[in-house]
Protein backbone atom coordinates (compact mmCIF):
# COMPACT_ATOMS: atom_id res chain seq x y z
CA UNK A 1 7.67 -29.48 -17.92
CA UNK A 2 6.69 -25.89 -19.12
CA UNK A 3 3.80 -26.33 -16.74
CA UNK A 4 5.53 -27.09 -13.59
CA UNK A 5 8.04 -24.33 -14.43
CA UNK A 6 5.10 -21.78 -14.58
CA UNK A 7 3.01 -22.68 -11.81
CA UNK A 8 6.38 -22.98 -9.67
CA UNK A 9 6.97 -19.29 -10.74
CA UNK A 10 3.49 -18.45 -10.21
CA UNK A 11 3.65 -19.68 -6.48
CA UNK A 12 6.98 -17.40 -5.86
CA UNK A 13 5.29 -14.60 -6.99
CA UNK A 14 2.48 -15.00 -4.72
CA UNK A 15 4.49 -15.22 -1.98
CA UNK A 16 6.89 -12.33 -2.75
CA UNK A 17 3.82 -10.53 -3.00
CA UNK A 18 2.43 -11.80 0.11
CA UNK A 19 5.73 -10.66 2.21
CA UNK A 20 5.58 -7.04 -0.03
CA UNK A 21 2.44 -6.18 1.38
CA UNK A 22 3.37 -7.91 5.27
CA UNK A 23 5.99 -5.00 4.72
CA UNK A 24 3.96 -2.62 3.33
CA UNK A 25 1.62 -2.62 6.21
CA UNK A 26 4.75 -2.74 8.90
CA UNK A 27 5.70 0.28 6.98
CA UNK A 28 2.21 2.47 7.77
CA UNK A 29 1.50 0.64 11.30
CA UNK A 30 5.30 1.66 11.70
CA UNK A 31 4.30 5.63 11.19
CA UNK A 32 1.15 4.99 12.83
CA UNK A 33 3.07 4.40 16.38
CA UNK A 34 5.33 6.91 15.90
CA UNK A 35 2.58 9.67 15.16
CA UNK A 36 1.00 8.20 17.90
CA UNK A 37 4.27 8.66 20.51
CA UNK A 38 5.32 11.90 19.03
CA UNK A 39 1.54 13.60 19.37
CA UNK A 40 1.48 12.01 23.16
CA UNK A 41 4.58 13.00 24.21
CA UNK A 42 4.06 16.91 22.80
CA UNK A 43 0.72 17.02 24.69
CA UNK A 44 2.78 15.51 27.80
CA UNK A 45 5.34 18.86 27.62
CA UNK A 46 1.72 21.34 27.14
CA UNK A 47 0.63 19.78 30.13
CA UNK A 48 3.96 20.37 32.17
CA UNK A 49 4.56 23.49 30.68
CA UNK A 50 1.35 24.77 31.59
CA UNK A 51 1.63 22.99 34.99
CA UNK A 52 4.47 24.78 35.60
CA UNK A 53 3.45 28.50 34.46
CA UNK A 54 5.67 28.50 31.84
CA UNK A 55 4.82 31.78 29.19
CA UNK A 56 6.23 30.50 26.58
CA UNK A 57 5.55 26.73 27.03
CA UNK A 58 8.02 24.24 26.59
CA UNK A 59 8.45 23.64 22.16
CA UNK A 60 7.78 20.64 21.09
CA UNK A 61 9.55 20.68 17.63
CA UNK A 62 11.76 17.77 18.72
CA UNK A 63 9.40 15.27 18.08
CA UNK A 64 7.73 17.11 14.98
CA UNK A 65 11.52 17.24 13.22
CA UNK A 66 11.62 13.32 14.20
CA UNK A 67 8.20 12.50 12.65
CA UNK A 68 8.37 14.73 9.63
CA UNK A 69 12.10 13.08 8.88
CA UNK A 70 10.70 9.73 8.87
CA UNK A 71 7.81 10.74 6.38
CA UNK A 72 10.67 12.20 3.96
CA UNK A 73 12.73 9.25 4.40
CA UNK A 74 9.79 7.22 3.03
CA UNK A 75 8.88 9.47 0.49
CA UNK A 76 12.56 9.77 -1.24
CA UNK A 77 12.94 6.00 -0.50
CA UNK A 78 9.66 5.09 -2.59
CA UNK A 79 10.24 7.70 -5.21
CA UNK A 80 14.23 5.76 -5.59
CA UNK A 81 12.61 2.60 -6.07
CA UNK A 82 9.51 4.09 -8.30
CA UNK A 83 10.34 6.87 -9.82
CA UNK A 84 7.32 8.75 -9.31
CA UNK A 85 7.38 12.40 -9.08
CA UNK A 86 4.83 12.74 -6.58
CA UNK A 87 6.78 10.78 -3.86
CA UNK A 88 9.79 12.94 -4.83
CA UNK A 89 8.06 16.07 -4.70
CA UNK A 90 6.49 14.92 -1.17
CA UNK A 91 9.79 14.12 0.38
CA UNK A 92 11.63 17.00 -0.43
CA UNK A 93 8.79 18.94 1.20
CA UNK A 94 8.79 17.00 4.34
CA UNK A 95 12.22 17.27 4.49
CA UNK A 96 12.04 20.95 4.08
CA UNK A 97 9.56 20.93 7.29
CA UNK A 98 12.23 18.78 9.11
CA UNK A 99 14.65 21.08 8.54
CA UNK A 100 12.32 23.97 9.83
CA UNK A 101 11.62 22.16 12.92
CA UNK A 102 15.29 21.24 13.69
CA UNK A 103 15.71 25.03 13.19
CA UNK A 104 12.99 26.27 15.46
CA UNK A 105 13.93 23.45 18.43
CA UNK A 106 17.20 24.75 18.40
CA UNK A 107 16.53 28.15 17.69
CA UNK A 108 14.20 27.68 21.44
CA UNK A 109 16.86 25.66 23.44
């Protein structure tokens, strides 16, 4: 009976495991787009801005605040669940550079 009991267990594990690291690489394909968008969509406002004759150029630190809040959100989320100072340390940062970018977009509006 002991046997049954462990290989059951044994089989849960691999799947919880299997569906941890589905999730795990939703997570990074997840940043992956967005970096993706966000880069795409500030070279779309160089181009219009220069298009255009703008001097200044149109900011894009709407889209850098959005990307570098996700990053943060990851980092305090993992260092929650983990405890590990590194993650910690790495979120508060990004979320210092989010809070510099929401500064500068509406310091340019």
């Amino acid at each position: 009976m002991k046997k049954k009991e462990i290989l059951q267990r044994s089989r849960n594990e691999n799947i919880n495991e299997h569906e941890e690291k589905i999730l795990n690489d939703s997570h990074r394909f997840g940043i992956l787009i967005i970096s993706i968008i966000s880069i795409i969509f500030m070279i779309i406002k160089a181009i219009h801005s220069d298009i255009q004759g703008l001097e200044n150029g149109i900011p894009s630190f709407d889209y850098a605040a959005i990307l570098m809040g996700y990053v943060s959100y990851q980092f305090i989320y993992k260092f929650i669940k983990t405890r590990e100072n590194n993650s910690l340390i790495a979120g508060i940062a990004f979320g210092l550079i989010c809070i510099v970018f929401i500064f500068l977009y509406i310091n340019n509006l």
